[in-house]
C-alpha atoms as a PDB file:
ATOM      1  CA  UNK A   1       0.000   0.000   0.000  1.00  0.00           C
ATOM      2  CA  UNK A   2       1.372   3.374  -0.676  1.00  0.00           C
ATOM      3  CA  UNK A   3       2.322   5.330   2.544  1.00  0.00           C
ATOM      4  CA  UNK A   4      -0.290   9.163   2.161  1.00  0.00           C
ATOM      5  CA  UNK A   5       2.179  12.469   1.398  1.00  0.00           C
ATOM      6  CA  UNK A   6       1.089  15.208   3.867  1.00  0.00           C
ATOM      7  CA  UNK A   7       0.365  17.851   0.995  1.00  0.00           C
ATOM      8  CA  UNK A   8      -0.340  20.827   3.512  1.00  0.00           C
ATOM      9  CA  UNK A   9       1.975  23.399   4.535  1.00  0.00           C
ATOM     10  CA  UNK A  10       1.425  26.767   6.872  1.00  0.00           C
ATOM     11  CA  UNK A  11       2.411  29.620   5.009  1.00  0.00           C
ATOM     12  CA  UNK A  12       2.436  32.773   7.273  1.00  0.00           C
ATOM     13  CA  UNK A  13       0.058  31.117   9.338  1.00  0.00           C
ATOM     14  CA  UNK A  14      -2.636  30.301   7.167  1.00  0.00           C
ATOM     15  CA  UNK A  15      -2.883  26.635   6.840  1.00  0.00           C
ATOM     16  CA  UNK A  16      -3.406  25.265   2.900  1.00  0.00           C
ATOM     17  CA  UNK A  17      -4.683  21.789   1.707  1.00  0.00           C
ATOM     18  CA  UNK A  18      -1.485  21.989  -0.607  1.00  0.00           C
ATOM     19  CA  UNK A  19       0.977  24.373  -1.611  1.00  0.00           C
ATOM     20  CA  UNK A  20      -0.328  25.901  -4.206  1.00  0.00           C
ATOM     21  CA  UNK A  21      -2.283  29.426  -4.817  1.00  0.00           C
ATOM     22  CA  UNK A  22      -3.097  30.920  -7.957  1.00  0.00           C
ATOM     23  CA  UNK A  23      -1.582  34.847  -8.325  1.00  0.00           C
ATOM     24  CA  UNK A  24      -4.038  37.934  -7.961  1.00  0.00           C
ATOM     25  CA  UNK A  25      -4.996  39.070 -11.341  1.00  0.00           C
ATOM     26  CA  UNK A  26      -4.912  35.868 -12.826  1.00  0.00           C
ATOM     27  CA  UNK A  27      -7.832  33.992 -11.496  1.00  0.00           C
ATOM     28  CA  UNK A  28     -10.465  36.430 -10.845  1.00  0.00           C
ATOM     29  CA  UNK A  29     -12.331  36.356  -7.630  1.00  0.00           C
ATOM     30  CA  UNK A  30     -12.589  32.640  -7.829  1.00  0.00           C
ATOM     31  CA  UNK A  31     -16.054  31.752  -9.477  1.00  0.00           C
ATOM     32  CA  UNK A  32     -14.728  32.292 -12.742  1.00  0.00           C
ATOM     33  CA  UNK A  33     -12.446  28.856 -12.909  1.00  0.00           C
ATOM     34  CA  UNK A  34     -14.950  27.215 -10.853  1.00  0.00           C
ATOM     35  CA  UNK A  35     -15.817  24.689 -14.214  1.00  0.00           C
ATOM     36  CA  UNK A  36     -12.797  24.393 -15.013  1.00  0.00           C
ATOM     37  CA  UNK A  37     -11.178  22.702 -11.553  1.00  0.00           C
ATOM     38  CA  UNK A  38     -12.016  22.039  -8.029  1.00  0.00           C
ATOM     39  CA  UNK A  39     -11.528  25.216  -5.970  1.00  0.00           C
ATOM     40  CA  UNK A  40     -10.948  23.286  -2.676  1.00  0.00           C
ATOM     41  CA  UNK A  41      -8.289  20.655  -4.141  1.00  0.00           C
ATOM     42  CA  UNK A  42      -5.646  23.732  -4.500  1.00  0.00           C
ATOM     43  CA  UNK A  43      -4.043  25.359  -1.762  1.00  0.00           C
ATOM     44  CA  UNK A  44      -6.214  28.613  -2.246  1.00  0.00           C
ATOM     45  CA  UNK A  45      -6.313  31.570  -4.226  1.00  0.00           C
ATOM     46  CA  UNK A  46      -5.164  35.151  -3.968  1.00  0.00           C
ATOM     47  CA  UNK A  47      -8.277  37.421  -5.042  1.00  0.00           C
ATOM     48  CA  UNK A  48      -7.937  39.967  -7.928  1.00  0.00           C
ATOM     49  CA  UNK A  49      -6.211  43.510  -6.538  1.00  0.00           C
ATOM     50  CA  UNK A  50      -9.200  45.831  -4.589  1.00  0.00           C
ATOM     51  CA  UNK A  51      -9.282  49.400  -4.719  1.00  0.00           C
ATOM     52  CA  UNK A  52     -11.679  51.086  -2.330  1.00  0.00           C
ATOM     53  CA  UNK A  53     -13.756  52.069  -4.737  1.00  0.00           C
ATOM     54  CA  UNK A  54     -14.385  50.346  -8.153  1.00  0.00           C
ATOM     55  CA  UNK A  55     -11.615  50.978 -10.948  1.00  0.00           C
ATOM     56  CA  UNK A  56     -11.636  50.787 -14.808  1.00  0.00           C
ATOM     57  CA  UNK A  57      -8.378  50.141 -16.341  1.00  0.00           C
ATOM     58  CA  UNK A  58      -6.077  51.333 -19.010  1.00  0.00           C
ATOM     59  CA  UNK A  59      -7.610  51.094 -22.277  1.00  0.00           C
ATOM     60  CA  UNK A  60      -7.071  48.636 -24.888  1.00  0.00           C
ATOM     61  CA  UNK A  61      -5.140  47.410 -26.216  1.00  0.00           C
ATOM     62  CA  UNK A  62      -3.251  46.158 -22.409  1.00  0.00           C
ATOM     63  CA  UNK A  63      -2.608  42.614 -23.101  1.00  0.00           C
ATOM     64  CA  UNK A  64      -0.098  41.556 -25.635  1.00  0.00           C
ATOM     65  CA  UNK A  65       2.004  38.106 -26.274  1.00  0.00           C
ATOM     66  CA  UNK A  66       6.014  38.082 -26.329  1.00  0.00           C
ATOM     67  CA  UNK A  67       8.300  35.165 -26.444  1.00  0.00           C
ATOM     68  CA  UNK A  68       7.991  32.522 -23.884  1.00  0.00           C
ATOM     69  CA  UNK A  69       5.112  35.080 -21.829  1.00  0.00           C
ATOM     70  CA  UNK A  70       2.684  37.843 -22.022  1.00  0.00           C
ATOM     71  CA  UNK A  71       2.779  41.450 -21.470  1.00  0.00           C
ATOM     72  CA  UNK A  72      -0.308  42.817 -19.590  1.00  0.00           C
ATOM     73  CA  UNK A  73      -0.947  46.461 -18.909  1.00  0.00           C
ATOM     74  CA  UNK A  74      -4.584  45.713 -17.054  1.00  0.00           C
ATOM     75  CA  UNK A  75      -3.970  48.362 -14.646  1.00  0.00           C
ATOM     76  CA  UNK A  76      -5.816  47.100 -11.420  1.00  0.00           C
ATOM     77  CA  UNK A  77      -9.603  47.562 -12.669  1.00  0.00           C
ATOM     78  CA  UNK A  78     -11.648  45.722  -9.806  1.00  0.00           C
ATOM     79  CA  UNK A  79     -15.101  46.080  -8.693  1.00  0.00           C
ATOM     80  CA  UNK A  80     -14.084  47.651  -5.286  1.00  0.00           C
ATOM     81  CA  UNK A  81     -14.267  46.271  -1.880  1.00  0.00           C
ATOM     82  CA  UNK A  82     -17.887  46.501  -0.928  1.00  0.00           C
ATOM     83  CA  UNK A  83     -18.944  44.295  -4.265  1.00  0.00           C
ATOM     84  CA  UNK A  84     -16.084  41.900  -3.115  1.00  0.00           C
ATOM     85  CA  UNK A  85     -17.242  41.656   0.172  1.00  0.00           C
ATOM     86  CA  UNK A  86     -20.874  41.696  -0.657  1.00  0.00           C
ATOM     87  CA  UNK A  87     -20.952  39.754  -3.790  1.00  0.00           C
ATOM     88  CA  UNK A  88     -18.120  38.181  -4.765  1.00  0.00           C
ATOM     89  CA  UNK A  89     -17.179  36.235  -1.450  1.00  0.00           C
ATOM     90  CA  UNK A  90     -20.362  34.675  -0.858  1.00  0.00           C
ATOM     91  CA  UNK A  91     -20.299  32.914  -4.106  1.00  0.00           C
ATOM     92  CA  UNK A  92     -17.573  30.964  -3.581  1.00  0.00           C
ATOM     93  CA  UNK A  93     -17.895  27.557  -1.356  1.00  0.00           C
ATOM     94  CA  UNK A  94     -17.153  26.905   1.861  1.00  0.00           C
ATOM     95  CA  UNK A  95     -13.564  25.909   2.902  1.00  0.00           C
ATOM     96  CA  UNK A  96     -11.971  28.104  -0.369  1.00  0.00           C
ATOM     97  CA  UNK A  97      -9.122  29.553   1.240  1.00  0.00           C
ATOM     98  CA  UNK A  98      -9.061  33.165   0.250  1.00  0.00           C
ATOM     99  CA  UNK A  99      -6.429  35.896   0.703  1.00  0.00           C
ATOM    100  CA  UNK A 100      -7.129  39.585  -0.254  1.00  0.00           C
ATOM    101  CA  UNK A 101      -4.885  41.767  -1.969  1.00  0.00           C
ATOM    102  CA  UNK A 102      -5.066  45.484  -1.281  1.00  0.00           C
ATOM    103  CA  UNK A 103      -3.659  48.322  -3.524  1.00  0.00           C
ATOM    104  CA  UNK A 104      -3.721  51.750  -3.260  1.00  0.00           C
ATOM    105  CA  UNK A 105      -1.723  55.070  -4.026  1.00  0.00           C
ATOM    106  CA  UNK A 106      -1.187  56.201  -0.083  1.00  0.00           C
ATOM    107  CA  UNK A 107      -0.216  53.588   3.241  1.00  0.00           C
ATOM    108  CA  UNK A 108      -3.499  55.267   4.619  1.00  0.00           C
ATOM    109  CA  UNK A 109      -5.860  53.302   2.078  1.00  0.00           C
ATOM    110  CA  UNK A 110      -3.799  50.215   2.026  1.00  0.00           C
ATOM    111  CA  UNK A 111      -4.592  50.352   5.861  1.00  0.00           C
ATOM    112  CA  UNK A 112      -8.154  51.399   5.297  1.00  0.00           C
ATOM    113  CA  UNK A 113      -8.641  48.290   3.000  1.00  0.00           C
ATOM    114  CA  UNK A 114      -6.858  45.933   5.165  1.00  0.00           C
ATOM    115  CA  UNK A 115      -8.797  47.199   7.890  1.00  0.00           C
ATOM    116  CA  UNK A 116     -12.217  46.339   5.931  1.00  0.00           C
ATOM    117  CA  UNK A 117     -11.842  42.969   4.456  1.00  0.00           C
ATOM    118  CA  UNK A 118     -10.205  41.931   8.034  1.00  0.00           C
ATOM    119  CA  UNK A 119     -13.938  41.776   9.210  1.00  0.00           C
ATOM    120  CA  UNK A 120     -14.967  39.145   6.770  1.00  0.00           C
ATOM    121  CA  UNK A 121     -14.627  36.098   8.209  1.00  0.00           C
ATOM    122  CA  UNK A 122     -13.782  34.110   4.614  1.00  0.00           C
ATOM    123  CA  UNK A 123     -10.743  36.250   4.292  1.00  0.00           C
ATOM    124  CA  UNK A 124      -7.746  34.274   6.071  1.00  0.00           C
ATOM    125  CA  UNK A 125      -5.197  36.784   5.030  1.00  0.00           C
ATOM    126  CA  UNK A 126      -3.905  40.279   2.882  1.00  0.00           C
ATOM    127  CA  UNK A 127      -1.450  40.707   0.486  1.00  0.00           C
ATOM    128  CA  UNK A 128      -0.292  43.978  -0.438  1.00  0.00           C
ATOM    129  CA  UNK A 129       0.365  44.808  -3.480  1.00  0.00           C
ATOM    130  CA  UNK A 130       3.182  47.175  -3.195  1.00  0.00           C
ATOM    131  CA  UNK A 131       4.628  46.359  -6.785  1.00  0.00           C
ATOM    132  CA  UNK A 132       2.322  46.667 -10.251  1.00  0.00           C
ATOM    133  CA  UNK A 133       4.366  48.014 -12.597  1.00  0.00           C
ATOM    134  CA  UNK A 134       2.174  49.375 -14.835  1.00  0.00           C
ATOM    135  CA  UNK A 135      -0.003  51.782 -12.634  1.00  0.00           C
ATOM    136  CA  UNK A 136       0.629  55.639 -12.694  1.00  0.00           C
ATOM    137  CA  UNK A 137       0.822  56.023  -8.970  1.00  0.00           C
ATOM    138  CA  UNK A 138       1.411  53.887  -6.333  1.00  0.00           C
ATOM    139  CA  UNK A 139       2.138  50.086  -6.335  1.00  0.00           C
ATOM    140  CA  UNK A 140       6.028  49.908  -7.359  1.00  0.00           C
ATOM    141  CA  UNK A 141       6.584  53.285  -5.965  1.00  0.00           C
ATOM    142  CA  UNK A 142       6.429  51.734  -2.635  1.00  0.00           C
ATOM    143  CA  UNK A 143       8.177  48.647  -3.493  1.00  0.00           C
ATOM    144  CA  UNK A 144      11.772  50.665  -5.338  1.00  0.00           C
ATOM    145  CA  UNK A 145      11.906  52.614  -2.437  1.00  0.00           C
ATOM    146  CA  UNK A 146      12.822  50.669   1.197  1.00  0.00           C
ATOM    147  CA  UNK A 147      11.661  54.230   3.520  1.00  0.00           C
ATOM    148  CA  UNK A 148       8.224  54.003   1.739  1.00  0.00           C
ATOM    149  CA  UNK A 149       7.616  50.127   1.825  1.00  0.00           C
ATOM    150  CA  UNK A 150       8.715  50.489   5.295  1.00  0.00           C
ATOM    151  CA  UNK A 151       6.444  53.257   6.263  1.00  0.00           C
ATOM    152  CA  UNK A 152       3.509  51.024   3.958  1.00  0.00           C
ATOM    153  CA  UNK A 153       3.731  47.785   5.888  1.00  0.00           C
ATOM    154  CA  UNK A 154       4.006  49.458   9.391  1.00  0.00           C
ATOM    155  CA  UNK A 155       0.537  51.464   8.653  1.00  0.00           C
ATOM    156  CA  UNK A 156      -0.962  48.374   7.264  1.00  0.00           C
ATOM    157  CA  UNK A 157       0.063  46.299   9.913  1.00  0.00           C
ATOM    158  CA  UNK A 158      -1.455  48.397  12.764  1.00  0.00           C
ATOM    159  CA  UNK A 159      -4.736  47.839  10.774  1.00  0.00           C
ATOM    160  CA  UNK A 160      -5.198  44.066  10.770  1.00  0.00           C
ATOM    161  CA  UNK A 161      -4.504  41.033  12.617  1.00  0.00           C
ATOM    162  CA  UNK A 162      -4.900  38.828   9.590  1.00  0.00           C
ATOM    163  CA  UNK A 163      -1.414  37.568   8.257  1.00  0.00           C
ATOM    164  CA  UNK A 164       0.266  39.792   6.311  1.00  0.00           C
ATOM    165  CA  UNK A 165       2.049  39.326   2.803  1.00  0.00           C
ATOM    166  CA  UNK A 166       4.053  41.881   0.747  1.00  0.00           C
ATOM    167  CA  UNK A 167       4.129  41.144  -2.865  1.00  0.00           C
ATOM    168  CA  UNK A 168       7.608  42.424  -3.236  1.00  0.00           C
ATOM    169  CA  UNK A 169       8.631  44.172  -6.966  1.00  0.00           C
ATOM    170  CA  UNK A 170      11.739  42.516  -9.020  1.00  0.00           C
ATOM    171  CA  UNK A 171      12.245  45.752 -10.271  1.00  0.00           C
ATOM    172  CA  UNK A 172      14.760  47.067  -7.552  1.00  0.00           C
ATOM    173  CA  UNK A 173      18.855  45.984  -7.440  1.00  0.00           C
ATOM    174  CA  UNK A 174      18.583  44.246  -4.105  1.00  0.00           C
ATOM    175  CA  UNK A 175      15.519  42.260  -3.208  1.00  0.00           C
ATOM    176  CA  UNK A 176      16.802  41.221   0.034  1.00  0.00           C
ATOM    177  CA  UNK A 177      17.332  44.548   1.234  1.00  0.00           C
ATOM    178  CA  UNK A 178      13.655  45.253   0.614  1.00  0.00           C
ATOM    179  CA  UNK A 179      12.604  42.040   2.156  1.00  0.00           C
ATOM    180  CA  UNK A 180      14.341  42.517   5.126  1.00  0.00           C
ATOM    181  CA  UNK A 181      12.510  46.098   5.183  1.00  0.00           C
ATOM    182  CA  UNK A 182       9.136  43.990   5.325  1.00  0.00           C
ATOM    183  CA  UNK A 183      10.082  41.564   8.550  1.00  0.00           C
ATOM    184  CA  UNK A 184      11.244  44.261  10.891  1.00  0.00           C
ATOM    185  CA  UNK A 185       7.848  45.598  10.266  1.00  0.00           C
ATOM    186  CA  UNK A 186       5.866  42.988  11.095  1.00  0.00           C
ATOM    187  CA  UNK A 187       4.854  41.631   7.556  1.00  0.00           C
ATOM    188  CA  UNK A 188       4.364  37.749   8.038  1.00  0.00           C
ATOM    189  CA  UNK A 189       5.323  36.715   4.904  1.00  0.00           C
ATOM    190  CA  UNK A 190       6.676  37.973   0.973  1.00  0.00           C
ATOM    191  CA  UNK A 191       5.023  36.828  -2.199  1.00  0.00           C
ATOM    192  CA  UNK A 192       7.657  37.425  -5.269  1.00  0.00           C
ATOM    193  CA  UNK A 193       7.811  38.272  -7.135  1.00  0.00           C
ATOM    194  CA  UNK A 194       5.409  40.623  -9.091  1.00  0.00           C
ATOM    195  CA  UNK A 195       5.784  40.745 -13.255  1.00  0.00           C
ATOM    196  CA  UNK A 196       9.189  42.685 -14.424  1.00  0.00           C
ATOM    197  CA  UNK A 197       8.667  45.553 -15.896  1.00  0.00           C
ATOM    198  CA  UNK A 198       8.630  45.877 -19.851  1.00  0.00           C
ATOM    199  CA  UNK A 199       8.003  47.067 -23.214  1.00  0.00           C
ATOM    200  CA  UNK A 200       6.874  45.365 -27.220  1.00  0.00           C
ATOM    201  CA  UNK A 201       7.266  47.196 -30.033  1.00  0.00           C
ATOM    202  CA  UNK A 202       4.900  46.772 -33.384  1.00  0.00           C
ATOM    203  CA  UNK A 203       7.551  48.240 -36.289  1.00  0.00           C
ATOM    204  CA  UNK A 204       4.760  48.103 -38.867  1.00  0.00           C
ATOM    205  CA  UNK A 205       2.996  50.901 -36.987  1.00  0.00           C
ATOM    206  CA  UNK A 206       6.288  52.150 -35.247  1.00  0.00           C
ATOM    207  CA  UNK A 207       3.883  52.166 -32.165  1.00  0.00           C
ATOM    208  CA  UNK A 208       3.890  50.292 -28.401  1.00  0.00           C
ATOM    209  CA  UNK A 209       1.979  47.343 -28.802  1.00  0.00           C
ATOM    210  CA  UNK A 210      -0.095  48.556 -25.668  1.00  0.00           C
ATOM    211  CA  UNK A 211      -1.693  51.767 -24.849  1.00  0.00           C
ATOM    212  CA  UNK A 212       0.143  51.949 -21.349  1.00  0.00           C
ATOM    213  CA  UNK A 213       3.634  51.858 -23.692  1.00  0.00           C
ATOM    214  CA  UNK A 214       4.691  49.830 -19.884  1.00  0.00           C
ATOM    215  CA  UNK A 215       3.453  46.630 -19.217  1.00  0.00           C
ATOM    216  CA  UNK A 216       4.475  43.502 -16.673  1.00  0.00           C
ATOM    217  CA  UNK A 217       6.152  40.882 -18.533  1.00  0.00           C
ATOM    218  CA  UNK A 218       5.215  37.175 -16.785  1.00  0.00           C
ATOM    219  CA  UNK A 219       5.377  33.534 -17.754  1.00  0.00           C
ATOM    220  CA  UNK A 220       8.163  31.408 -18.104  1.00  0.00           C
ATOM    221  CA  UNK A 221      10.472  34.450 -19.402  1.00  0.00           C
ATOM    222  CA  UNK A 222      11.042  35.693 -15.992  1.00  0.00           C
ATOM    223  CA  UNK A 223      10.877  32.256 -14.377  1.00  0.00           C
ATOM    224  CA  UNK A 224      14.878  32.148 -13.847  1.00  0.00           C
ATOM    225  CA  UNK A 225      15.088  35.644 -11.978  1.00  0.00           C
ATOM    226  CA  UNK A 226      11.852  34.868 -10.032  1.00  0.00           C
ATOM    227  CA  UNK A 227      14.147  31.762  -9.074  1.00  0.00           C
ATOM    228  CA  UNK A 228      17.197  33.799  -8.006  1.00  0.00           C
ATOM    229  CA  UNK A 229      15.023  36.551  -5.822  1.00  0.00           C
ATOM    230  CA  UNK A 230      13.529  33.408  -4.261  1.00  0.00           C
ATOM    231  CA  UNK A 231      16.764  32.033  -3.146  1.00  0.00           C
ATOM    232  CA  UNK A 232      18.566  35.073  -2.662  1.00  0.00           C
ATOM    233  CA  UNK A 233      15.136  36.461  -0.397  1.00  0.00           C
ATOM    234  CA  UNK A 234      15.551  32.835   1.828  1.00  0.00           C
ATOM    235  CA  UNK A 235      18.830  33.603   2.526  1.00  0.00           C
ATOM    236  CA  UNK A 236      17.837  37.097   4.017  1.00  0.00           C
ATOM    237  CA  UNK A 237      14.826  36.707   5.947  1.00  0.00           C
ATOM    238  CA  UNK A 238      13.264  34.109   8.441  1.00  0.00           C
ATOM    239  CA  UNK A 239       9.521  34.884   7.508  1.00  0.00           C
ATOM    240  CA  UNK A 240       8.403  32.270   5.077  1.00  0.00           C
ATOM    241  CA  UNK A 241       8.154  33.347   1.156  1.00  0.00           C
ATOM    242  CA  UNK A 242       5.326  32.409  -1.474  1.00  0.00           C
ATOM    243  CA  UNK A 243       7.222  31.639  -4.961  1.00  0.00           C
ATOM    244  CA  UNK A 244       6.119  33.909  -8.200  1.00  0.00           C
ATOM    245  CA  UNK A 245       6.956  33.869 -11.485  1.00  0.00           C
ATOM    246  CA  UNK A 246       6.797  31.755 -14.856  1.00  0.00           C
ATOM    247  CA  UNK A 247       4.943  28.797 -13.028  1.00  0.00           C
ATOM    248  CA  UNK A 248       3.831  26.436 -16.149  1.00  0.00           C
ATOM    249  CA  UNK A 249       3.577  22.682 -14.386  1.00  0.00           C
ATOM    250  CA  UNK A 250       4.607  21.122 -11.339  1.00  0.00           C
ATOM    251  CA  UNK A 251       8.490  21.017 -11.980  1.00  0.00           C
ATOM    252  CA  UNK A 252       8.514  24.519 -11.543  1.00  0.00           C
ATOM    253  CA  UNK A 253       6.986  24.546  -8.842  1.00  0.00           C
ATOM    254  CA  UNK A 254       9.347  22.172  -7.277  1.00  0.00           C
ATOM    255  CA  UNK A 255      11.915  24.706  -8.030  1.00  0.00           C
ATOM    256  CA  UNK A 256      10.358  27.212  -6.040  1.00  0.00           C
ATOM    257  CA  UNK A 257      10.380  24.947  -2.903  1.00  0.00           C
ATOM    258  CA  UNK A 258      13.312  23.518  -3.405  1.00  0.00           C
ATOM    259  CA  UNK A 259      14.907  27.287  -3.369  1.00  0.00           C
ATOM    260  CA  UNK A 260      13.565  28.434  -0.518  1.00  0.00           C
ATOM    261  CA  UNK A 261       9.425  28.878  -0.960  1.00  0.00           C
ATOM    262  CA  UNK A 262       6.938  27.731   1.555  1.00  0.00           C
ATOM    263  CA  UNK A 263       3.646  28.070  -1.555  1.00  0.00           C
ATOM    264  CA  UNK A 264       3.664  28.803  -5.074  1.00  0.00           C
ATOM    265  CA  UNK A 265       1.523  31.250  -6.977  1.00  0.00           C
ATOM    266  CA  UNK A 266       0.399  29.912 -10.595  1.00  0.00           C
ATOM    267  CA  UNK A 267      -0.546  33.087 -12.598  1.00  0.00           C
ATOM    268  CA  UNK A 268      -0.107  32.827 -16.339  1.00  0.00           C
ATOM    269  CA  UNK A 269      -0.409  29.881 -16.628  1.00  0.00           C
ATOM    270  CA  UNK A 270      -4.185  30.385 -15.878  1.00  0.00           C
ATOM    271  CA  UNK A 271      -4.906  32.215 -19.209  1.00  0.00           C
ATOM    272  CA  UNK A 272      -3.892  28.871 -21.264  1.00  0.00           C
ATOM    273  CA  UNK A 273      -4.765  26.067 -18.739  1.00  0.00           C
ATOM    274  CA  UNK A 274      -7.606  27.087 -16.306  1.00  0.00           C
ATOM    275  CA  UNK A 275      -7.172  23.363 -14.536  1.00  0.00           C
ATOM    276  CA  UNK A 276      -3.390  24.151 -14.325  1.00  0.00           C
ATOM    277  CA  UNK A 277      -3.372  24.757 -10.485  1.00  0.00           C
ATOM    278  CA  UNK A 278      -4.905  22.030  -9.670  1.00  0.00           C
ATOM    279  CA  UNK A 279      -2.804  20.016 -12.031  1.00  0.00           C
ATOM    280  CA  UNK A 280       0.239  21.331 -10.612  1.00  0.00           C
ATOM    281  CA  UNK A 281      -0.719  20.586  -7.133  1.00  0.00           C
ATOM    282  CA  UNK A 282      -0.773  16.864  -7.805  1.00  0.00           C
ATOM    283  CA  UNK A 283       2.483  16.772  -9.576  1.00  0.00           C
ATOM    284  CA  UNK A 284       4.273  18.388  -6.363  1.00  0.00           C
ATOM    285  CA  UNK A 285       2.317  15.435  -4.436  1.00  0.00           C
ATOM    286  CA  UNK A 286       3.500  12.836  -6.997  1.00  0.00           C
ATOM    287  CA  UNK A 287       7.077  14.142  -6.533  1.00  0.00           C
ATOM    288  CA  UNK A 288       7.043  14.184  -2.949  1.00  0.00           C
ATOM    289  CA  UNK A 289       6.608  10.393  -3.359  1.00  0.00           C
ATOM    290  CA  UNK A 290       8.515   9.342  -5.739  1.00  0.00           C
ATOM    291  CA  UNK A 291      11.813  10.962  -4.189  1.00  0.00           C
ATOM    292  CA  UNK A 292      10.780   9.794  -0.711  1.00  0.00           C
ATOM    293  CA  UNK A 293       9.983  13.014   0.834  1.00  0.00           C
ATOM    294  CA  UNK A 294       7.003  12.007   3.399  1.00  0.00           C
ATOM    295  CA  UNK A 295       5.574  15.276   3.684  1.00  0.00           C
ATOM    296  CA  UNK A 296       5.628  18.656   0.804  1.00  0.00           C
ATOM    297  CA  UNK A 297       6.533  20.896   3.498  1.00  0.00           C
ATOM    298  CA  UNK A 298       9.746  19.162   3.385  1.00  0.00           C
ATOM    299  CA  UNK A 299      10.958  20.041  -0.064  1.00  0.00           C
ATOM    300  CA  UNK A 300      11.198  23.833   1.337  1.00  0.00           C
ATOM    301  CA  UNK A 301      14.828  24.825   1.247  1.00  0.00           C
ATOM    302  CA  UNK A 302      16.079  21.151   0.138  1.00  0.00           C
ATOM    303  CA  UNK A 303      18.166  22.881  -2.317  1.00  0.00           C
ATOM    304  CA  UNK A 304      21.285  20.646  -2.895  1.00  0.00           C
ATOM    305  CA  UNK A 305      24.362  23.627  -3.524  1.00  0.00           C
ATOM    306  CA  UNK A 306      27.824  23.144  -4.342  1.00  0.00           C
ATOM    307  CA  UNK A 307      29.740  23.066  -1.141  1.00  0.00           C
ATOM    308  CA  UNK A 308      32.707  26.154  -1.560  1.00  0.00           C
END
């Protein structure tokens, strides 16, 4: 008989079936997959961005393809936090693990979101966005500059007990420092890392290929520096860290872990597999196995490096 992998894992203190979550912006508020997998056979899922009040984003075009990923240039358009609270959380069934993500352009309306989807009791935890790339104001601002992150995740913190994530931007020279920033105050764990920011040409037209002219380039492009920020962030930092970046299948997820990660965050990969989570999350199980690791958790940090 085949001993049972233990595929849970506490990430920041929220306790998931399985390791993996599928990235904010890429999955909706949940409902939307709901034909195309089981919601409560992946870890959980990390809602689209909120704004206090409902947004519209840039205009089209603001999604384009590139080599081996995607440009988007979406811009954070949400229907707000009351319709989220109101309408989009009770839609979704029982035992979904949901964590929020909050964006704003001042640490006093991060903090004022935080605040308000803390009362819900289906929300079990925040993520702030501190690193869109392709926004006007706010989001990276905070994450390229350590004095304003800090100043961001102290105000946030003071307004919610519910654990605390930072989705950290790639777009800075050293992630650690930044990450560091985060844990003295008081964030609970870092989610990285956010799309890199970048540009597509059309020469026919001699124009951007979006409307933004800046977009976030994901998928398995930026996989390899997601990797390195990974590693280079578990080497920095006890809180644990929720892996980002160019997920495709369970391999790469394995990567993640194996570098440092606690979860995983599937985004991209959403837009050409909608089952992919889920798909993923049994191929981490499956590997567990096979290599004789009795429980996922385990594969955290089992990075094999050369010894100097």
């Amino acid at each position: 008989m085949t001993e049972a992998i233990d595929e849970s894992v506490n990430f920041a203190g929220i306790v998931l079936r399985n390791p993996v979550l599928t990235a904010s912006g890429t999955f909706g508020y949940g409902t939307e997959f709901a034909p195309f997998l089981d919601l409560e056979k992946i870890g959980g899922f990390v809602a689209k961005s909120l704004t206090l009040e409902p947004r519209f984003g840039n205009p089209p075009p603001r999604i384009a393809e590139t080599p081996a990923g995607m440009l988007n240039a979406i811009s954070i358009e949400n229907v707000g936090v009351r319709a989220f609270l109101e309408e989009k959380l009770p839609a979704l069934p029982d035992g979904v693990v949901v964590i929020a993500s909050a964006f704003g352009t001042e640490p006093s309306v991060y903090a004022e979101l935080a605040a308000r989807v803390s009362e819900h009791p289906r929300i079990s935890g925040i993520e702030i966005n501190a690193s869109c790339p392709h926004v006007k104001a706010g989001g990276i601002e905070f994450g390229q500059d350590p004095k304003l992150l800090g100043e961001l995740v102290r105000e946030v913190r003071r307004a919610t007990t519910r654990p605390l994530l930072v989705k950290l931007s790639p777009n800075v020279t050293h992630i650690a420092d930044m990450a560091r920033v985060c844990e003295a105050e008081g964030a609970d764990g870092i989610s990285l890392i956010n799309a890199v920011q970048a540009m597509e040409v059309d020469v026919e037209t001699r124009r951007p290929v979006l409307s933004n002219i800046l977009g976030g380039l994901s998928g398995p492009a930026i996989r390899p520096i997601a990797l390195r920020m990974v590693w280079q962030v578990a080497q920095a930092v006890e809180i644990p860290i929720c892996g980002v970046g160019g997920i495709m299948n369970a391999e790469d997820a394995i990567k993640f872990m194996l570098c440092g990660a606690t979860a995983v965050q599937v985004g991209t990969a959403n837009y050409l597999d909608p089952s992919s989570a889920q798909r993923i999350a049994v191929g981490i199980s499956e590997y567990a196995r096979s290599h004789g690791f009795k429980r996922v958790a385990d594969l955290t940090g089992a990075l094999e490096t050369p010894r100097e």
